[in-house]
Protein backbone atom coordinates (compact mmCIF):
# COMPACT_ATOMS: atom_id res chain seq x y z
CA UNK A 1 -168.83 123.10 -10.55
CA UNK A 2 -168.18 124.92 -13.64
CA UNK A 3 -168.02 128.47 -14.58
CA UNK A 4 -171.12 129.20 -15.61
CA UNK A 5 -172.51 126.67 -12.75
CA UNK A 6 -170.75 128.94 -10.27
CA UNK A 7 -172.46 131.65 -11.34
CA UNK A 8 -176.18 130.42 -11.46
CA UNK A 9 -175.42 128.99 -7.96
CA UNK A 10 -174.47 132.48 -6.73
CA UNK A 11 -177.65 134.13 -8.07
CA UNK A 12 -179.80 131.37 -6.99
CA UNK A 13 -178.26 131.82 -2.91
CA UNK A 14 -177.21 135.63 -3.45
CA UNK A 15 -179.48 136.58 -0.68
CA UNK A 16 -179.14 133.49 1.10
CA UNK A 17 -175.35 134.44 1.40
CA UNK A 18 -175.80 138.14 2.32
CA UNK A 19 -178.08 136.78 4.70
CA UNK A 20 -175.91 134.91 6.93
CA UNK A 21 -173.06 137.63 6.09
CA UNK A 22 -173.01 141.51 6.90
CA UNK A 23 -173.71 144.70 4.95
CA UNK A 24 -169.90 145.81 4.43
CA UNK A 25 -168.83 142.12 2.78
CA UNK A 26 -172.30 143.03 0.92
CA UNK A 27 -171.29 145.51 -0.08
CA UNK A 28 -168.86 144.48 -2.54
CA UNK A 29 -170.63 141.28 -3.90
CA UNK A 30 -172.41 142.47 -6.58
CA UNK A 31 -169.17 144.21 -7.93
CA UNK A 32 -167.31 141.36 -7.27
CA UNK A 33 -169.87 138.62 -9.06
CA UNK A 34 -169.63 141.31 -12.80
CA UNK A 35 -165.88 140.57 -12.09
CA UNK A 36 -166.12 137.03 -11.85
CA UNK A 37 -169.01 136.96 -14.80
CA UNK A 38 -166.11 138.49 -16.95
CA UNK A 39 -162.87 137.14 -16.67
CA UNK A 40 -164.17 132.96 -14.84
CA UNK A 41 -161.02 131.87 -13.26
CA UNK A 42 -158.14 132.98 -14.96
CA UNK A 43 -156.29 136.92 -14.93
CA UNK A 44 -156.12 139.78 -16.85
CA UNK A 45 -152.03 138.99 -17.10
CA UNK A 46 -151.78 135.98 -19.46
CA UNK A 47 -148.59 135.10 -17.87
CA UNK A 48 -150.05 134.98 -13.85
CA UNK A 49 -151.44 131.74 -13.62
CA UNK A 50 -149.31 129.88 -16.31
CA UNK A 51 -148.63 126.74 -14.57
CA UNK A 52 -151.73 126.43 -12.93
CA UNK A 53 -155.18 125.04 -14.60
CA UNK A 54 -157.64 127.15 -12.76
CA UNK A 55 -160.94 125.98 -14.33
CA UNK A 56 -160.22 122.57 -14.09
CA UNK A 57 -158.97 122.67 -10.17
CA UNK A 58 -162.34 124.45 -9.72
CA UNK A 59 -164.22 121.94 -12.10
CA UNK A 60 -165.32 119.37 -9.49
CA UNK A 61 -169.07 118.55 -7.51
CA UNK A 62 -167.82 121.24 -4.53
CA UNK A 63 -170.51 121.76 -1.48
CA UNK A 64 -170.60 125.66 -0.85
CA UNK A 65 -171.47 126.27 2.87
CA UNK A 66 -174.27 129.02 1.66
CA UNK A 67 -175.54 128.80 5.11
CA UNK A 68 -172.52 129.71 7.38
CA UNK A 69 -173.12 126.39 9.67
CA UNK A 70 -170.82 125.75 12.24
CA UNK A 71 -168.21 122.88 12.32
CA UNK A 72 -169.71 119.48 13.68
CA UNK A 73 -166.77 119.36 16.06
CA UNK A 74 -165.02 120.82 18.26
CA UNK A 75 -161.48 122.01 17.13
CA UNK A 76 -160.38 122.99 20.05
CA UNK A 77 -160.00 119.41 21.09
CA UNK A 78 -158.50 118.36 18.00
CA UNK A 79 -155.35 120.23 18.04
CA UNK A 80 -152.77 121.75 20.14
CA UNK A 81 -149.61 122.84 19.39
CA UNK A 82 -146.05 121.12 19.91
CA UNK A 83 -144.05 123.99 19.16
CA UNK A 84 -142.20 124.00 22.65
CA UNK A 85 -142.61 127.12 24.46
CA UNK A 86 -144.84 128.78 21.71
CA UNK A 87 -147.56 129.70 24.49
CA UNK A 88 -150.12 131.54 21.84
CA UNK A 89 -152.99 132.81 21.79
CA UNK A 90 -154.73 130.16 19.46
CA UNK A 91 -157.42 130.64 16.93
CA UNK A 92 -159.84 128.38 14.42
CA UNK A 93 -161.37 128.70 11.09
CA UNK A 94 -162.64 125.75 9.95
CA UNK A 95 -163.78 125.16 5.89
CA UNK A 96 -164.96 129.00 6.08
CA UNK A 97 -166.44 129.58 9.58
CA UNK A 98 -164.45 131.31 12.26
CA UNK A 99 -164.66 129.24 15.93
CA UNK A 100 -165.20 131.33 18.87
CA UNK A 101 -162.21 130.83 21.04
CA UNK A 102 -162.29 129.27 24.72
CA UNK A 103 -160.60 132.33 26.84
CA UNK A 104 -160.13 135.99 25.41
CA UNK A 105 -157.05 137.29 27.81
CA UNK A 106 -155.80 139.01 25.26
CA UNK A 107 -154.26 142.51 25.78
CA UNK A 108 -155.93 145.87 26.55
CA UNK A 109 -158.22 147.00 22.96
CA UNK A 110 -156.40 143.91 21.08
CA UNK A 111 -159.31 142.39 18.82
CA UNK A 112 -159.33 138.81 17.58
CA UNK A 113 -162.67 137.69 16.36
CA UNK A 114 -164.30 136.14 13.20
CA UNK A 115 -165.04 139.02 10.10
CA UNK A 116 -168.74 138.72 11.07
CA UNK A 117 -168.11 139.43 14.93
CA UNK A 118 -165.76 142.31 13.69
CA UNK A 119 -168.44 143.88 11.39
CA UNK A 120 -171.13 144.14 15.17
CA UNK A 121 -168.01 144.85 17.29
CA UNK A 122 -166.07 147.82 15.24
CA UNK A 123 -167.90 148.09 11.75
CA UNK A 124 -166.32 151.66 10.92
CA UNK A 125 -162.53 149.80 11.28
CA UNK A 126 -164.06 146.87 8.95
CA UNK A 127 -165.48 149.22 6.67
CA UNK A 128 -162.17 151.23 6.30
CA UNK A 129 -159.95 148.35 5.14
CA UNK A 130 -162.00 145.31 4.00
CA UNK A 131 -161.39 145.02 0.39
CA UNK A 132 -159.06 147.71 0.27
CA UNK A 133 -156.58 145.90 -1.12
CA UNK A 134 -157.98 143.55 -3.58
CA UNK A 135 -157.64 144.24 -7.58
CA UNK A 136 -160.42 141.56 -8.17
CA UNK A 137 -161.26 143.65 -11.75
CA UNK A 138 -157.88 142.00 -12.82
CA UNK A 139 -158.08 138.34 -11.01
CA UNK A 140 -161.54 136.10 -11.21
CA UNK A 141 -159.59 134.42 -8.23
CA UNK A 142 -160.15 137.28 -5.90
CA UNK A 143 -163.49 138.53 -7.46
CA UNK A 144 -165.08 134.37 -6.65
CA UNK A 145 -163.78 135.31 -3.07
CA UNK A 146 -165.32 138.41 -2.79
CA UNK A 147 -168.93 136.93 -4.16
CA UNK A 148 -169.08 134.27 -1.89
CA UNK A 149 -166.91 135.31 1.13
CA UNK A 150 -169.04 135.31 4.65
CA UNK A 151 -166.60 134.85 7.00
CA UNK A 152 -162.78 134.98 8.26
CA UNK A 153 -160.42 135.96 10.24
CA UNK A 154 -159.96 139.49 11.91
CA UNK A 155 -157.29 141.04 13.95
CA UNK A 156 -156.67 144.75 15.04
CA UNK A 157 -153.90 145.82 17.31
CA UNK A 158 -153.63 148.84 18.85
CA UNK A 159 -151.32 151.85 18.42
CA UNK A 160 -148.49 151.31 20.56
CA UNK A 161 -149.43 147.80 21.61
CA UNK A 162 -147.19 145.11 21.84
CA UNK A 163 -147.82 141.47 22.44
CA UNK A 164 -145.78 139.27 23.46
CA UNK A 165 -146.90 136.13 22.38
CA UNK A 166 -147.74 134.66 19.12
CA UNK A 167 -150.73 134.49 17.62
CA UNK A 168 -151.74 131.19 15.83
CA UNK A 169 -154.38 130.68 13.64
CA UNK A 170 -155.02 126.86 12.51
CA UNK A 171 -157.00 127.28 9.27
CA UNK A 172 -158.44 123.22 9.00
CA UNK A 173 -160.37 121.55 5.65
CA UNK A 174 -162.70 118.69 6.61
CA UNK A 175 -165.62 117.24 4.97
CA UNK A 176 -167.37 113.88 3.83
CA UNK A 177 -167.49 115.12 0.47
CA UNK A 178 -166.12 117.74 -1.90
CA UNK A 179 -165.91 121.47 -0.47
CA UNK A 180 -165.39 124.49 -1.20
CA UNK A 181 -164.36 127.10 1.33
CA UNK A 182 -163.88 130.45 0.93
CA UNK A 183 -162.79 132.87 3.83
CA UNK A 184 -161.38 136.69 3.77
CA UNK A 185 -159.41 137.70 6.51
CA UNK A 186 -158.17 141.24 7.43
CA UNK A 187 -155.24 142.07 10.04
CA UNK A 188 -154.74 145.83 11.10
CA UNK A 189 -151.60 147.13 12.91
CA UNK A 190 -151.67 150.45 13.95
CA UNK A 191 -148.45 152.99 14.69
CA UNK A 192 -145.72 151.41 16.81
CA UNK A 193 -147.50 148.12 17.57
CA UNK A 194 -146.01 145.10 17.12
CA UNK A 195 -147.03 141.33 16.69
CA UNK A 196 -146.51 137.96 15.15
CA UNK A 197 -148.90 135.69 13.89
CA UNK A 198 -148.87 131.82 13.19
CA UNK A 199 -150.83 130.24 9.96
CA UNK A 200 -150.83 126.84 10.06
CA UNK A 201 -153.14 125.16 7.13
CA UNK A 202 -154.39 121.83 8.13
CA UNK A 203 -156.63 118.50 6.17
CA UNK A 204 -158.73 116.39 8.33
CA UNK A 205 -159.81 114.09 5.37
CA UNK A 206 -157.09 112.45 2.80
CA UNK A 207 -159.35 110.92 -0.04
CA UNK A 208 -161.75 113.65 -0.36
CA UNK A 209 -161.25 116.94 -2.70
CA UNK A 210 -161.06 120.24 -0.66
CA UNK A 211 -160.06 122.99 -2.16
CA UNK A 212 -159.74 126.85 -0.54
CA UNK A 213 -159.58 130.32 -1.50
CA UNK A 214 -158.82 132.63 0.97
CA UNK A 215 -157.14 136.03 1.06
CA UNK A 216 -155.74 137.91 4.14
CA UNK A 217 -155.48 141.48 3.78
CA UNK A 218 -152.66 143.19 5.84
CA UNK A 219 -152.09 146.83 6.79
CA UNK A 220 -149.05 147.81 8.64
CA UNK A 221 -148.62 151.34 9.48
CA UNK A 222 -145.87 153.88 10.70
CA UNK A 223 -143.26 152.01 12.88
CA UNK A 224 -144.58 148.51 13.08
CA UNK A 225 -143.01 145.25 13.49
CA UNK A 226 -144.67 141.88 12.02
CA UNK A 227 -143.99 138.55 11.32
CA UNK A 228 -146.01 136.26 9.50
CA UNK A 229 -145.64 133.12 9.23
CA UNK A 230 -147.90 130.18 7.12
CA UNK A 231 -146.85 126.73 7.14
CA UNK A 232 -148.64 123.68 4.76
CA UNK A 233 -149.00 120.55 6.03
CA UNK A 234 -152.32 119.02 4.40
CA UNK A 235 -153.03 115.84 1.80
CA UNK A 236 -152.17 115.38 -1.69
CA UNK A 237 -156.43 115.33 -2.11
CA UNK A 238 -156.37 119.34 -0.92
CA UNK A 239 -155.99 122.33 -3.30
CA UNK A 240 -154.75 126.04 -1.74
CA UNK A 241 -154.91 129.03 -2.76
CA UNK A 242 -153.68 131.45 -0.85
CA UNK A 243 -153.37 135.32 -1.35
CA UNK A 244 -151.64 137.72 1.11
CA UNK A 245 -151.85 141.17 0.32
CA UNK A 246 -149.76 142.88 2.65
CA UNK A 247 -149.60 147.24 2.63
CA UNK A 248 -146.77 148.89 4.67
CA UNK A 249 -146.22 152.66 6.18
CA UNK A 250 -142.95 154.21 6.67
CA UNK A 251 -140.46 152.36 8.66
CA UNK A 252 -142.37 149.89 9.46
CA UNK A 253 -140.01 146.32 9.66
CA UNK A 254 -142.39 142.76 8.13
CA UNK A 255 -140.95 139.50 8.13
CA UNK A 256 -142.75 136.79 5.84
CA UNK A 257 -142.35 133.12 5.66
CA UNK A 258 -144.04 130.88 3.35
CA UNK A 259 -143.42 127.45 4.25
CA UNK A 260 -145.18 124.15 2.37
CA UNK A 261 -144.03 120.82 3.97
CA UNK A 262 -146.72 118.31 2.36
CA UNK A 263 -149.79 119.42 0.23
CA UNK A 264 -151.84 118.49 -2.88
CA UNK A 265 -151.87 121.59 -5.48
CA UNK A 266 -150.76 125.60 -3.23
CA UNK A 267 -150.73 128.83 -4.70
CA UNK A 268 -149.64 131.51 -3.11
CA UNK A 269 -150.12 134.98 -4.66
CA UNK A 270 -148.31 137.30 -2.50
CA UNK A 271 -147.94 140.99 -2.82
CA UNK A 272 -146.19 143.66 -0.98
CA UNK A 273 -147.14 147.65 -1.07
CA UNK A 274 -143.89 149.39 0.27
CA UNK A 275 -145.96 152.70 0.18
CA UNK A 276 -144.08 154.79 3.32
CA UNK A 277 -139.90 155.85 3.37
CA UNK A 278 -137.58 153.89 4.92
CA UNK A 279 -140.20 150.71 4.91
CA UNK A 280 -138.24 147.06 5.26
CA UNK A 281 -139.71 143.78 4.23
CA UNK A 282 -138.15 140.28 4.24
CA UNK A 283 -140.11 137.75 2.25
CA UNK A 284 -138.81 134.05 2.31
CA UNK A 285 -140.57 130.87 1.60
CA UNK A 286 -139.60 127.03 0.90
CA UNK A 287 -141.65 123.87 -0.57
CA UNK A 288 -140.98 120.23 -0.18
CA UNK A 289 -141.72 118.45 -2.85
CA UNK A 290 -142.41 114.82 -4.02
CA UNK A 291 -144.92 112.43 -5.44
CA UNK A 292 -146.92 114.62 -7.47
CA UNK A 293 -147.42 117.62 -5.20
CA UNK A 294 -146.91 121.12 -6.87
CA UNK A 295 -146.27 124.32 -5.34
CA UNK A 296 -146.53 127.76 -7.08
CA UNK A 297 -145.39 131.02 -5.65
CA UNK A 298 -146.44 134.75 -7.52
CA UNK A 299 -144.74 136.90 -5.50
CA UNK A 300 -144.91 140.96 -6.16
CA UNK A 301 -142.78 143.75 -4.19
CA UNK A 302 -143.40 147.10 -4.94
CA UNK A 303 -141.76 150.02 -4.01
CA UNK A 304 -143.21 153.33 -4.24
CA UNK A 305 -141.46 155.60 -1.32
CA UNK A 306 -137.81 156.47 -0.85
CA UNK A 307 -135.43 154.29 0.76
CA UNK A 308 -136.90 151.22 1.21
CA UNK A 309 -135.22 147.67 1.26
CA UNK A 310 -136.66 144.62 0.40
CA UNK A 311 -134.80 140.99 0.64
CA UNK A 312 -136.57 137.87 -1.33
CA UNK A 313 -135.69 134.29 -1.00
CA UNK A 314 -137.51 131.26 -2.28
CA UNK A 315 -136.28 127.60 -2.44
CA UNK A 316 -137.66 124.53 -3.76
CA UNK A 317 -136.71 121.12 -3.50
CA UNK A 318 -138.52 118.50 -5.89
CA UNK A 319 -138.05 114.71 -6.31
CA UNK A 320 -140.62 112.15 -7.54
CA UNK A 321 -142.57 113.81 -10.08
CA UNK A 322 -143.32 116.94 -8.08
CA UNK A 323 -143.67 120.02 -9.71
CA UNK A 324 -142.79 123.90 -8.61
CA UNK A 325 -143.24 127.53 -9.99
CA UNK A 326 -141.89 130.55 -9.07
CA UNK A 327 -143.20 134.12 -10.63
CA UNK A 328 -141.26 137.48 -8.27
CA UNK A 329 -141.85 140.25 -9.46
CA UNK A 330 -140.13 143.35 -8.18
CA UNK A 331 -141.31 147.17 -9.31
CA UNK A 332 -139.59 150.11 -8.16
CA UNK A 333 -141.56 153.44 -9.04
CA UNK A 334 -140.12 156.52 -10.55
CA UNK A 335 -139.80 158.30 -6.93
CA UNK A 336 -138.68 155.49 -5.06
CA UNK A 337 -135.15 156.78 -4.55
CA UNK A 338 -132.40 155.20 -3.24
CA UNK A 339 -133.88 151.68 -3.00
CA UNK A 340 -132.53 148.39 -2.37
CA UNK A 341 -134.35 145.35 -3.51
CA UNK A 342 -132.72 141.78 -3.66
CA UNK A 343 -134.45 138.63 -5.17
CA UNK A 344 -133.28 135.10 -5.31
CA UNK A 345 -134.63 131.76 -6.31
CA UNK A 346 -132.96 128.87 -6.60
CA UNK A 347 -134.03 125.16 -6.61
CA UNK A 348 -132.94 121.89 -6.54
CA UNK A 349 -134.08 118.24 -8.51
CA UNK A 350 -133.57 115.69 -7.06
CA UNK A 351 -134.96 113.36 -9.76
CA UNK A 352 -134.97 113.62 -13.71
CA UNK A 353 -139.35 113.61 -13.19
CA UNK A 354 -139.24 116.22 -11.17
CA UNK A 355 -140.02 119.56 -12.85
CA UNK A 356 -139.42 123.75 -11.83
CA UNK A 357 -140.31 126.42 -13.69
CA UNK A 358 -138.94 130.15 -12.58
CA UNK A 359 -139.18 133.63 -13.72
CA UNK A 360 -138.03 136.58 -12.00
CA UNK A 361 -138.73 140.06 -12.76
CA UNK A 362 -136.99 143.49 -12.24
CA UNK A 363 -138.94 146.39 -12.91
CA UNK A 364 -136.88 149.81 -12.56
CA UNK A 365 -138.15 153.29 -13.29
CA UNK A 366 -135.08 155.58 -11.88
CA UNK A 367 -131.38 155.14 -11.38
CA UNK A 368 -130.57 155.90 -7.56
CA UNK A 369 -131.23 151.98 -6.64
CA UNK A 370 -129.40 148.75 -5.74
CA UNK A 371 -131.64 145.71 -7.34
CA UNK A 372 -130.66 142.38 -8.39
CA UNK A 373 -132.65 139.40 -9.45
CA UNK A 374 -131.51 135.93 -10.29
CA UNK A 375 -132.55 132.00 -10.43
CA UNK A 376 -130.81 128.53 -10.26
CA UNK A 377 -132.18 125.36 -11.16
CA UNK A 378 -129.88 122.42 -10.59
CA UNK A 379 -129.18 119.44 -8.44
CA UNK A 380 -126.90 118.20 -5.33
CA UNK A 381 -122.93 119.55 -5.54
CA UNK A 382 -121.36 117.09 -7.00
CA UNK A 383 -117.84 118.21 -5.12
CA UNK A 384 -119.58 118.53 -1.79
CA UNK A 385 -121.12 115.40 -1.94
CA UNK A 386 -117.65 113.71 -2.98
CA UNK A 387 -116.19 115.06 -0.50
CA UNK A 388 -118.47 113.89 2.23
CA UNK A 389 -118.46 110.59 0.89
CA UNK A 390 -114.32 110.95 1.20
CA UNK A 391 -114.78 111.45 4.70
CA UNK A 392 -116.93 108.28 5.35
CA UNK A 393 -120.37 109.66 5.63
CA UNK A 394 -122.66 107.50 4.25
CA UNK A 395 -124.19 109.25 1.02
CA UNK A 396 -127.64 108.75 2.02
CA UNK A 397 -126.83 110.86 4.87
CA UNK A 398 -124.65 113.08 2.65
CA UNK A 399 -127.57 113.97 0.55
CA UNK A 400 -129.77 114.80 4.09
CA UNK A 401 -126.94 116.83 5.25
CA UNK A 402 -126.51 119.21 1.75
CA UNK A 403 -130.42 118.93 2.06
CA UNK A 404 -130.43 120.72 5.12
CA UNK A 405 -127.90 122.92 4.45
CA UNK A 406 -129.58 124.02 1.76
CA UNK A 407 -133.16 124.76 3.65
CA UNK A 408 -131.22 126.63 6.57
CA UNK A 409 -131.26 130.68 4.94
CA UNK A 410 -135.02 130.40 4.68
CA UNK A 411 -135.73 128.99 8.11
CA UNK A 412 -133.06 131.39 9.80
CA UNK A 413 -135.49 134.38 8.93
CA UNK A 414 -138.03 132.74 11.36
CA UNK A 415 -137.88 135.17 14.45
CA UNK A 416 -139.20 133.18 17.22
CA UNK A 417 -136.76 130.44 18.00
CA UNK A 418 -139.32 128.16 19.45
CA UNK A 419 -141.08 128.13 16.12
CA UNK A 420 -137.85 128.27 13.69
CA UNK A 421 -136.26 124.85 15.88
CA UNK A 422 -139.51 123.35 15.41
CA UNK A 423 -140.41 123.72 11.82
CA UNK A 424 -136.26 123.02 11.55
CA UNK A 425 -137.14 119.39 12.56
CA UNK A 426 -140.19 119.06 10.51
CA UNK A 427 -137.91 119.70 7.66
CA UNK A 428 -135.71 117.46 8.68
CA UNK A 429 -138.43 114.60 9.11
CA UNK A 430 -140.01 115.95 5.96
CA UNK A 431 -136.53 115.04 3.86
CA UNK A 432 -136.21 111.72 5.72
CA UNK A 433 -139.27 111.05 4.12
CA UNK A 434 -140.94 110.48 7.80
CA UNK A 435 -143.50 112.62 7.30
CA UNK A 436 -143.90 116.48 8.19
CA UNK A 437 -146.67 116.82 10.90
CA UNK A 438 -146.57 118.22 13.81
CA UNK A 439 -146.07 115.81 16.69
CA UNK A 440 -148.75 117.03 18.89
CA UNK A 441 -151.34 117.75 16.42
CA UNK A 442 -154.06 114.72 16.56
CA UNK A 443 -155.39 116.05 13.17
CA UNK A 444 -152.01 115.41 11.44
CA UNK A 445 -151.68 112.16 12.60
């Protein structure tokens, strides 16, 4: 569909939608639709989606699941996971409907349920955060999500609550046709809890278009530790885009990975809301590239409280004709004293087709800090390579080896071993050109 198609089909199943929705997502859909209606799918910022043709990935005969109907299979028995002594609590959305899951052990007042399930079992908590954190007057992105939106994913842990094992959610794109889906979810820590979660982004079908847009909404507050983790592994027919919006409380401790291993078109927009003292985020992410695929990566850090670190690493490595972007953007308010904030990109090409494009940011607004920014676009070491090659090791496994060597700062921020050995070896398979799916997973296969 087109712009202007989009929008007659949203007034034509508006109350079809909030039908099969709730009244808080309803809540914001009329707002969200003016938003939409004025700015189509592009951003206020000129320079946001540069790299990325918006109304043409949008511009295709997409079925909209108006009426929230469940998945003609079950995923369940479809997947499991071969992450070796992962043992997590695992979790479905599939196009835009959440799956109920088979057992519910989890922990004492943990909640894990779909955004419409949330919105019956604790409205006022849904009500207090959803949309909270989404600027969709400045992004027709996020205002299309928030029109059409009727499900997700929805977590809430506890204050004081720790648990122990992973969470995974297996977000999976299927259809006979072209889709559509569009999902919101919303993840709630409360003081001193701690938890990880798992996002693994999965395509059934490989000649059909499927394209997503979801957002996850994050709130961390006062002495939390988190880790999330999203890892790509779908078909060169599927289109991402992904938007994390995560909001942290004084010393409270996030880890974020962004890994894509084999896609079609991903964006990620990812932004981070230091907003309490002595608040620590990591933010890390790698793609893959070859063939044609093309990853993009807006990343924003923003530091408004005293004494707050933040460490940023993206890599990218591109043969073939593949194609990657990478916007950071770091801000530092005028009371944010005594800040450190580090951001790095660099990238390698391994062929004179491929193509990166980077552009880091520093935004400063008082002295008392230690920031630095930079970017690197180049290719193999020519000495270390030489070298190897000096030593008798064959230089197609020379080029593996720098390869890996290269990967090995982003995947050490992974905090569960089981999963950083793991995605260590689809990385590995992924730059022996053997593919990057998980072993166990049926639907990768």
């Amino acid at each position: 569909m087109k712009n202007n198609q989009f929008l007659s089909f949203f007034e034509e199943y508006k109350s079809q939608i909030e039908k099969n929705s709730n009244a808080i997502l309803n809540s914001f859909r009329d707002e969200a639709f003016r938003a939409f209606s004025r700015l189509g799918f592009s951003s206020k910022d000129a320079d946001y989606y540069r790299f990325i043709d918006l109304p043409t990935l949008f511009n295709a005969d997409y079925g909209v699941n108006v009426n929230c109907l469940q998945p003609t299979f079950n995923p369940y028995q479809k997947f499991h996971c071969d992450v070796p002594g992962i043992n997590s609590w695992l979790y479905y959305v599939v196009n835009d409907i959440f799956v109920d899951p088979l057992t519910s052990d989890l922990p004492e007042g943990v909640i894990i349920c779909g955004l419409k399930q949330a919105a019956e079992r604790c409205p006022e908590l849904l009500k207090q955060y959803y949309g909270k954190s989404v600027k969709m007057e400045n992004d027709g992105v996020l205002a299309f999500n928030m029109s059409f939106a009727q499900d997700g994913f929805f977590m809430y842990i506890p204050e004081g609550v720790v648990v122990e094992k992973p969470i995974q959610l297996v977000n999976i794109l299927t259809g006979n046709r072209p889709l559509l889906a569009t999902t919101h979810n919303v993840i709630i820590l409360e003081k001193g809890a701690k938890a990880n979660l798992v996002v693994c982004d999965h395509s059934l079908d490989k000649h059909v278009d499927l394209l997503a847009n979801r957002i996850t909404e994050v709130f961390v507050a006062e002495g939390v530790e988190y880790d999330h983790y999203k890892v790509e592994s779908t078909t060169p027919s599927t289109k991402n885009i992904s938007t994390l919006l995560m909001n942290q409380a004084e010393k409270s401790s996030v880890v974020t990975n962004i890994i894509t291993l084999h896609n079609g078109i991903t964006r990620n927009n990812i932004e981070v809301n230091l907003c309490g003292e002595d608040a620590k985020t990591t933010l890390s992410g790698m793609f893959i590239g070859g063939e044609n695929q093309y990853s993009d990566n807006a990343t924003s850090i923003s530091h408004y409280a005293p004494r707050c670190t933040s460490k940023e690493l993206f890599k990218y490595i591109l043969e073939d004709n593949s194609k990657g972007n990478f916007l950071g953007r770091i801000h530092v308010a005028e009371g944010a004293l005594k800040t450190e904030a580090y951001q790095t990109n660099r990238n390698i090409c391994l062929t004179k087709n491929a193509r990166m494009y980077t552009k880091p940011q520093l935004e400063i607004y008082n002295d008392d800090v230690k920031c630095s920014h930079g970017a690197t676009v180049g290719q193999l070491d020519d000495n270390a390579m030489f070298y190897m090659r000096s030593r008798g090791i064959p230089e197609k496994e020379a080029r593996l080896l720098l390869m890996s060597a290269f990967a090995t700062d982003v995947l050490d921020n992974i905090r569960i071993e089981s999963l950083k050995d793991r995605i260590r070896l689809l990385v590995d398979k992924r730059l022996r050109g053997n593919g990057s799916h998980c072993e166990g997973c049926v639907i990768c296969k």
